[in-house]
Protein backbone atom coordinates (compact mmCIF):
# COMPACT_ATOMS: atom_id res chain seq x y z
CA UNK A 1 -20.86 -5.54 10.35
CA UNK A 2 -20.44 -7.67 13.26
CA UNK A 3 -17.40 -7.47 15.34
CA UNK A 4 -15.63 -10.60 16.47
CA UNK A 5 -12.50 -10.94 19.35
CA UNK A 6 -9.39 -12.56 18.01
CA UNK A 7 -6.04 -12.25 20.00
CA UNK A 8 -3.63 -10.20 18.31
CA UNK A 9 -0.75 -9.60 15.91
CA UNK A 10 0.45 -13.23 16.67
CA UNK A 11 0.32 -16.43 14.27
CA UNK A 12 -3.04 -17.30 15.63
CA UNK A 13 -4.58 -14.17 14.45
CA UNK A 14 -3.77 -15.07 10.76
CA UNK A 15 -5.26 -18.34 11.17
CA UNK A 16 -8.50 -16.76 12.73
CA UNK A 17 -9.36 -15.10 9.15
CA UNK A 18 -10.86 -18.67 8.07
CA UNK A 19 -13.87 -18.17 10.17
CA UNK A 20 -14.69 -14.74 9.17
CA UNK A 21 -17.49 -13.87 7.32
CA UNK A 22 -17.66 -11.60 4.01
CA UNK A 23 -17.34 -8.82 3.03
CA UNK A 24 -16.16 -7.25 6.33
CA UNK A 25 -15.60 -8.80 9.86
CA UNK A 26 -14.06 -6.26 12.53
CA UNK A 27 -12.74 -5.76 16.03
CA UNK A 28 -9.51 -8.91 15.46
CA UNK A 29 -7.75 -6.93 18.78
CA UNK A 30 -4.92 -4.97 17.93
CA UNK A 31 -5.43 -1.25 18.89
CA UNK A 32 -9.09 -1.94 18.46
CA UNK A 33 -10.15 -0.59 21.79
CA UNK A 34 -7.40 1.79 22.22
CA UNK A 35 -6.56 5.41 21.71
CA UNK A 36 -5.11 5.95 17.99
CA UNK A 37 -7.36 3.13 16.85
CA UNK A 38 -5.91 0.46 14.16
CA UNK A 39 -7.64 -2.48 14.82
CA UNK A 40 -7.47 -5.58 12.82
CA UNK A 41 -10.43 -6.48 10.57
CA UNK A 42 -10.74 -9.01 7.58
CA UNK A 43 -12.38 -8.22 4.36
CA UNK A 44 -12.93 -11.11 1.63
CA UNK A 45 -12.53 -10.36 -2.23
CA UNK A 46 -15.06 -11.71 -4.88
CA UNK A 47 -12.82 -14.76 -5.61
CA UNK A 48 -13.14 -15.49 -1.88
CA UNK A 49 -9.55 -14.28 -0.78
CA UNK A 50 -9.55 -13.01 3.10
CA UNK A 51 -6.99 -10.46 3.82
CA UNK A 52 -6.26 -8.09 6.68
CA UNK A 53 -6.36 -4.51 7.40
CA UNK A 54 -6.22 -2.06 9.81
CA UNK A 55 -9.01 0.67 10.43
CA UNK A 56 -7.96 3.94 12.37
CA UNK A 57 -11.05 5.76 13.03
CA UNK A 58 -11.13 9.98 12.52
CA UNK A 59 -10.79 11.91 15.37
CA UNK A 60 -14.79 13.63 15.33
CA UNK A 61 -16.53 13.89 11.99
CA UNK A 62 -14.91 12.02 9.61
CA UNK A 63 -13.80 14.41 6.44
CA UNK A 64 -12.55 11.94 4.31
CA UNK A 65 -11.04 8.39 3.91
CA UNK A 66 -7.90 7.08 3.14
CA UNK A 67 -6.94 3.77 1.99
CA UNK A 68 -3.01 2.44 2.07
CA UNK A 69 -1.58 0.37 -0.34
CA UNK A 70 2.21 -0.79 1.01
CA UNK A 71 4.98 -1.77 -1.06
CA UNK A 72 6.39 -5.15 -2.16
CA UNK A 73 8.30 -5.24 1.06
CA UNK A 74 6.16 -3.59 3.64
CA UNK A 75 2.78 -4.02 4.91
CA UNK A 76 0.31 -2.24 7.53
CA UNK A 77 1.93 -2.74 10.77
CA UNK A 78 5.22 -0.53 9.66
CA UNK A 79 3.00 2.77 9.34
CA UNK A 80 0.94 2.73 12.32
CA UNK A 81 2.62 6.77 13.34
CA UNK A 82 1.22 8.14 10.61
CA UNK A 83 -2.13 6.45 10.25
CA UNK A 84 -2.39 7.94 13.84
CA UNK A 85 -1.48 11.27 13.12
CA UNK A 86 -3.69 11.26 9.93
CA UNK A 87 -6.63 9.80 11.76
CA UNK A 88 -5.86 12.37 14.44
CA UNK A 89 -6.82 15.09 11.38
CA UNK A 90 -10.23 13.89 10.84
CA UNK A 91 -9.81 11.22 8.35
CA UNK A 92 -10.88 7.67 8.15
CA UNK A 93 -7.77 5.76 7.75
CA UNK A 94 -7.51 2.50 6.05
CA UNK A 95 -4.94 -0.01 5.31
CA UNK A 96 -4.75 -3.13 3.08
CA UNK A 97 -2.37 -5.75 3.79
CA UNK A 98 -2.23 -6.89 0.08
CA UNK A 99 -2.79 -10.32 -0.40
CA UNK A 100 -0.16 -12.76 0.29
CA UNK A 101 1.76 -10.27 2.34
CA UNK A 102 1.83 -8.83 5.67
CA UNK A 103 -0.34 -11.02 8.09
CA UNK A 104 -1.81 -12.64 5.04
CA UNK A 105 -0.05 -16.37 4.80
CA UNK A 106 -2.53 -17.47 2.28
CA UNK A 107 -0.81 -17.58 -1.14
CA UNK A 108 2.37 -16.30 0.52
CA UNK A 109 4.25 -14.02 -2.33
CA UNK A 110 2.01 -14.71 -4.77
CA UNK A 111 -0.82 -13.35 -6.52
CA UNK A 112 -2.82 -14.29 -9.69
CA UNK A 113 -2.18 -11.30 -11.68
CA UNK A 114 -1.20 -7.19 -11.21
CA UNK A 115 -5.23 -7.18 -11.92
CA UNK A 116 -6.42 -8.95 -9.27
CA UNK A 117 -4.23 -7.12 -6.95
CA UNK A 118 -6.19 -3.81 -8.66
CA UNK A 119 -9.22 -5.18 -7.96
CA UNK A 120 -8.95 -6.26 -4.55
CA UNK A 121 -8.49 -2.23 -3.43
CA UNK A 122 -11.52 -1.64 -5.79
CA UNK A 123 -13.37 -3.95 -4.27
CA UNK A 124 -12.56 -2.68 -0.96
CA UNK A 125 -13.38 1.00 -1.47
CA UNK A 126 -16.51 0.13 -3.23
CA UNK A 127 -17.53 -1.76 -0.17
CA UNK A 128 -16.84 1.20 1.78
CA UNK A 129 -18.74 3.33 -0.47
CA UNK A 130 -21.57 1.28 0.03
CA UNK A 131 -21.77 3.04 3.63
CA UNK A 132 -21.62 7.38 3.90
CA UNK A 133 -20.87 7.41 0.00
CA UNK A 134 -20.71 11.49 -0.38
CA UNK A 135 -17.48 11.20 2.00
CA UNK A 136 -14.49 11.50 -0.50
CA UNK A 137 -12.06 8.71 -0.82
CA UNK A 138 -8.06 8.67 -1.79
CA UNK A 139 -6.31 6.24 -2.32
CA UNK A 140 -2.72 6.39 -0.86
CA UNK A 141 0.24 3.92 -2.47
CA UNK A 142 3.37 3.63 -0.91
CA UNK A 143 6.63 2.80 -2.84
CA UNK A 144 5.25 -0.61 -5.01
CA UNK A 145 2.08 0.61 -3.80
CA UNK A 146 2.01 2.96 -5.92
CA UNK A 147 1.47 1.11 -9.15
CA UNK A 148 -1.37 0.01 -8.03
CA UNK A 149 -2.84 3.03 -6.93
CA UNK A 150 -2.09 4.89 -10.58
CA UNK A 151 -3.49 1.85 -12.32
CA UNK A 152 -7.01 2.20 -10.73
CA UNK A 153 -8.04 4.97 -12.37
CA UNK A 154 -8.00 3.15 -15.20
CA UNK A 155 -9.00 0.10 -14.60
CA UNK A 156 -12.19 1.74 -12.67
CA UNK A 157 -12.45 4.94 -13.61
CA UNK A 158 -14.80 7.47 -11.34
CA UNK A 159 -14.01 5.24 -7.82
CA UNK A 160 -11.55 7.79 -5.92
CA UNK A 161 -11.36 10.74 -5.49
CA UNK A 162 -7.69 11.63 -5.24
CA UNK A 163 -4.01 9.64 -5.06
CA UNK A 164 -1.59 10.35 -2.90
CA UNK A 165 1.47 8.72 -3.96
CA UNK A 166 4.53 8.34 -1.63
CA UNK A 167 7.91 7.47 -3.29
CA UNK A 168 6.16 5.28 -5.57
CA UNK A 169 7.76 2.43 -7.39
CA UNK A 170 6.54 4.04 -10.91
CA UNK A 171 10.64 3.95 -12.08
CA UNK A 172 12.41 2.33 -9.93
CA UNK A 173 16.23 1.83 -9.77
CA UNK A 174 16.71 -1.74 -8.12
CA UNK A 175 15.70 -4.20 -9.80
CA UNK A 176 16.54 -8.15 -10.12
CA UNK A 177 20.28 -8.74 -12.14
CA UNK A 178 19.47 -10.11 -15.38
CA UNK A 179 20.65 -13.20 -15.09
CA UNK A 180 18.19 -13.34 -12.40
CA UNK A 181 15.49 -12.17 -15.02
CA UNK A 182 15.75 -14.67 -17.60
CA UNK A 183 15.30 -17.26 -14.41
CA UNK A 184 12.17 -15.80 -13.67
CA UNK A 185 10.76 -15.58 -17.44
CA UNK A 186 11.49 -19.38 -17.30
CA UNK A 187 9.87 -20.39 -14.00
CA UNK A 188 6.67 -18.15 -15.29
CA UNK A 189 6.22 -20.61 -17.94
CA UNK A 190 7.38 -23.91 -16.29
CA UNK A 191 7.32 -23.66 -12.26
CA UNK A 192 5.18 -20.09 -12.06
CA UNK A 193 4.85 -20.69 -7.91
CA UNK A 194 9.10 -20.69 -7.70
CA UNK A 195 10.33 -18.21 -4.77
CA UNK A 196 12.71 -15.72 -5.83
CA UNK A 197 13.89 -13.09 -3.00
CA UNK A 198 12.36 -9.60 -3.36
CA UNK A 199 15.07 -7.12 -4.97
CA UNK A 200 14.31 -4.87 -1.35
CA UNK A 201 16.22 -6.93 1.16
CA UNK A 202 18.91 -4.66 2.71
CA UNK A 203 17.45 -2.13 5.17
CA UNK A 204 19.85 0.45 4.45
CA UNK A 205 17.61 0.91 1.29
CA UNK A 206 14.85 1.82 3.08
CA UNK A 207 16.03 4.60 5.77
CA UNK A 208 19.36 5.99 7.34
CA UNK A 209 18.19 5.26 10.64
CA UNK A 210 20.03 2.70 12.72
CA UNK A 211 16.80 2.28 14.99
CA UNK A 212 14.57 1.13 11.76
CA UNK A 213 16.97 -0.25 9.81
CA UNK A 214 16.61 -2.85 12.85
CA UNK A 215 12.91 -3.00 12.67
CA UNK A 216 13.16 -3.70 8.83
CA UNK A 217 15.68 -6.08 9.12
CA UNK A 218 13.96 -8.20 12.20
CA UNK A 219 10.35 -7.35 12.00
CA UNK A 220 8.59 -10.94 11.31
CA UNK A 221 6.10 -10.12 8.98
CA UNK A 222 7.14 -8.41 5.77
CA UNK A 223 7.84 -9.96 2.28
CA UNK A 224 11.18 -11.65 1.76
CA UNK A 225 10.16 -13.85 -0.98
CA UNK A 226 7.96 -13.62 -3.86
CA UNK A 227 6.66 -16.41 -6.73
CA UNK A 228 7.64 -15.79 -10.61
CA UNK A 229 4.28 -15.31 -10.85
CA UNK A 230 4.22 -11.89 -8.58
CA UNK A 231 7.36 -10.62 -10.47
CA UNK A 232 6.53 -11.15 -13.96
CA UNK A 233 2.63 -9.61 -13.21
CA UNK A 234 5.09 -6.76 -11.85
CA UNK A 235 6.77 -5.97 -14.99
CA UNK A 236 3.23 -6.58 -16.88
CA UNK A 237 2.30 -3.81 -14.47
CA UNK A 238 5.00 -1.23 -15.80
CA UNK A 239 3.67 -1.90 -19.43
CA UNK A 240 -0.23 -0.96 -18.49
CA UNK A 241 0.92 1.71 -16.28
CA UNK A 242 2.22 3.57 -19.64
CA UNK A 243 -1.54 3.51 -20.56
CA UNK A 244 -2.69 3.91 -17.23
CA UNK A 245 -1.11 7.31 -16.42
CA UNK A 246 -3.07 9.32 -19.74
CA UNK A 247 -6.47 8.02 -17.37
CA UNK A 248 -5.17 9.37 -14.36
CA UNK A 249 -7.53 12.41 -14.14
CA UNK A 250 -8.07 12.35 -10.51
CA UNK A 251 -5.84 15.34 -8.53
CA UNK A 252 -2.67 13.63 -7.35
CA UNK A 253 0.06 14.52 -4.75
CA UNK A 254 3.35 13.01 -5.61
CA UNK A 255 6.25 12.85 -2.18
CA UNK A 256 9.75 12.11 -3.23
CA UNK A 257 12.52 11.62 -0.54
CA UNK A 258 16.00 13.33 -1.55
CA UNK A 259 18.01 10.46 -1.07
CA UNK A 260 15.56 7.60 -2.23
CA UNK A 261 17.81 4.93 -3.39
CA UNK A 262 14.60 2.51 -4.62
CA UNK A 263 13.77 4.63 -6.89
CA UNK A 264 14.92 7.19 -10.00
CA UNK A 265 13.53 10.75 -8.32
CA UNK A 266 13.12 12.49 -11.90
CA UNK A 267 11.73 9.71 -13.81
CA UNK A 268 8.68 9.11 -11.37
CA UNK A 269 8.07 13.24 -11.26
CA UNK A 270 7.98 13.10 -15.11
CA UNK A 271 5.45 10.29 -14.98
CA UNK A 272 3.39 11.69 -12.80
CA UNK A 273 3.31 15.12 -14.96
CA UNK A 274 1.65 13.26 -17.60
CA UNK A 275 -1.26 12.76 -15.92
CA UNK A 276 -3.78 14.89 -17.43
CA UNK A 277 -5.11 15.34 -13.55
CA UNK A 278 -3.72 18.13 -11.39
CA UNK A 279 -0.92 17.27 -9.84
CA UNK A 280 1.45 18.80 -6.62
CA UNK A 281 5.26 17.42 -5.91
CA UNK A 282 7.24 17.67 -2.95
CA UNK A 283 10.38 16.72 -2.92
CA UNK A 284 12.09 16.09 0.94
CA UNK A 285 15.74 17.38 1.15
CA UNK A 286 17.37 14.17 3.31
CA UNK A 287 14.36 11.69 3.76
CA UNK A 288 15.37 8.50 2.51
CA UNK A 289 12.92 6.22 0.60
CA UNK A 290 10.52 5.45 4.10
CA UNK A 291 8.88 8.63 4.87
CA UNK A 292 7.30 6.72 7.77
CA UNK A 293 11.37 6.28 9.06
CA UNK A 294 11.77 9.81 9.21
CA UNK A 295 12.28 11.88 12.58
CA UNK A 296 9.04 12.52 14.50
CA UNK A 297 7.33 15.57 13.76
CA UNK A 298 8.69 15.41 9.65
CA UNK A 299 6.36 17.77 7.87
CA UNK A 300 5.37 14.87 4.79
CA UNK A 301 2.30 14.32 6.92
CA UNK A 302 1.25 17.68 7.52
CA UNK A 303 1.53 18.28 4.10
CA UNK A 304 -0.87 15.12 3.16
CA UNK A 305 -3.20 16.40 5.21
CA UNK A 306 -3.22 20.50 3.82
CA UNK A 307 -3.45 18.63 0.28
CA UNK A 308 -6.34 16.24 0.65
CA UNK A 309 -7.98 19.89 2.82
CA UNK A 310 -7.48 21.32 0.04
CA UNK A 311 -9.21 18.86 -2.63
CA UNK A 312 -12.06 18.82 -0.24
């Protein structure tokens, strides 16, 4: 891998992906050089999509890797505390801006199918495989994240290791009004690259915070908008994830927050307990739907790391 300079976090960084070479091209500034890594790279998917993420090198011998999947809403730059602190344990940290979102402004909101969007992590950890393969991998999804990381399993089965899952969007509770619904069933058919706005848009869903319910609401770079396309692949994704979760054999580590309003607490914990995979929940009394939001020092971290220890 070769590294190459490009500014920062700034519009000119996302244009810089256009020169990078596949699969991997590193060192794009951001935290690169600096203590607590998470330095921008690029890496390109097999149809020739370039999309960013950050890399947060382990703290001495690496033990294990994890790779991030956000949510709908989210992307890398929101969770660099806890990539720290994780990295900080030993682990190779990893974290996909998924295509179209985050820095990404290629395809904005839009993706060719739940599939693809499987595929590009596959691709990704099978490139890092490619280099120290014996070190374990897990996959990590956050909130919308989370479908994905259930549904590769079984769409490549023997790949990771382990899934941590944290307040994933497996059964949600918001959701676009009906109404709303039937528009986007039309413009799949007729006008499939329509924007409608992502059913996440008030901070107060995310955290009780005042401090990042600022951040979410003024931060430049996460996902307002998203095609018909996106959301009708999403609700394809809820039907395969009913097949999905009886190939889930991998151990699994599902976090709930107490007060999640995104998503129906009981319903995800009951999904997850079909997977015929072992399987650990812990359930936060007063964390809200970010864990990443929550007071310094919250033990959801500490409690990642004791559970991939454990599977090691």
């Amino acid at each position: 891998m070769n590294a190459r300079n490009a500014p920062s976090d700034t519009p000119e960084a996302w244009e810089f992906q256009r020169s990078c070479s596949p699969p991997f091209s590193e060192g794009l500034g951001v935290g690169s050089s600096g203590a607590g890594g998470g330095g921008l790279s690029i890496f390109t998917a097999s149809d020739g999509y370039r999309f960013y993420f950050r890399h947060y090198p382990a703290a001495g011998v690496p033990r294990a890797r994890l790779v991030f999947v956000h949510g709908i809403r989210s992307h890398s730059g929101w969770y660099r505390r806890s990539c720290q602190a994780l990295a900080a344990a030993g682990h190779e940290v990893y974290f996909l801006d998924r295509r179209g979102a985050g820095l990404n402004t290629a395809h904005r909101g839009d993706s060719p199918s739940f599939r693809r969007l499987i595929d590009d992590v596959a691709e990704f950890v099978q490139h890092l495989r490619a280099e120290h393969a014996w070190l374990p991998v897990f996959v990590c999804g956050i909130s919308w994240g989370g479908k994905l990381a259930v549904g590769l399993p079984y769409r490549k089965p023997h790949l990771v290791d382990g899934l941590v899952l944290l307040c994933p969007g497996l059964a949600p509770k918001v959701a676009p009004p009906l109404p709303q619904r039937a528009r986007i069933a039309v413009a799949r058919v007729f006008r499939p690259w329509k924007f409608f706005p992502v059913p996440l848009n008030e901070p107060e869903l995310f955290t009780a915070a005042p401090e990042w319910r600022h951040f979410v609401d003024t931060e430049p770079h996460g996902l307002r908008r998203v095609t018909a396309r996106f959301l009708f692949g999403s609700f394809s994704l809820d039907l395969y994830l009913r097949r999905a979760a009886r190939r889930v054999t991998v151990p699994a580590l599902l976090a709930l927050a107490e007060h999640d309003r995104v998503i129906d607490n009981a319903r995800t914990a009951a999904f997850v307990a079909r997977f015929p995979g072992p399987s650990e929940t812990v359930t936060y009394p007063d964390a809200h739907h970010t864990l990443e939001f929550e007071r310094a020092g919250h033990p959801w971290i500490g409690d990642v790391v004791r559970w991939v220890e454990k599977q090691l």
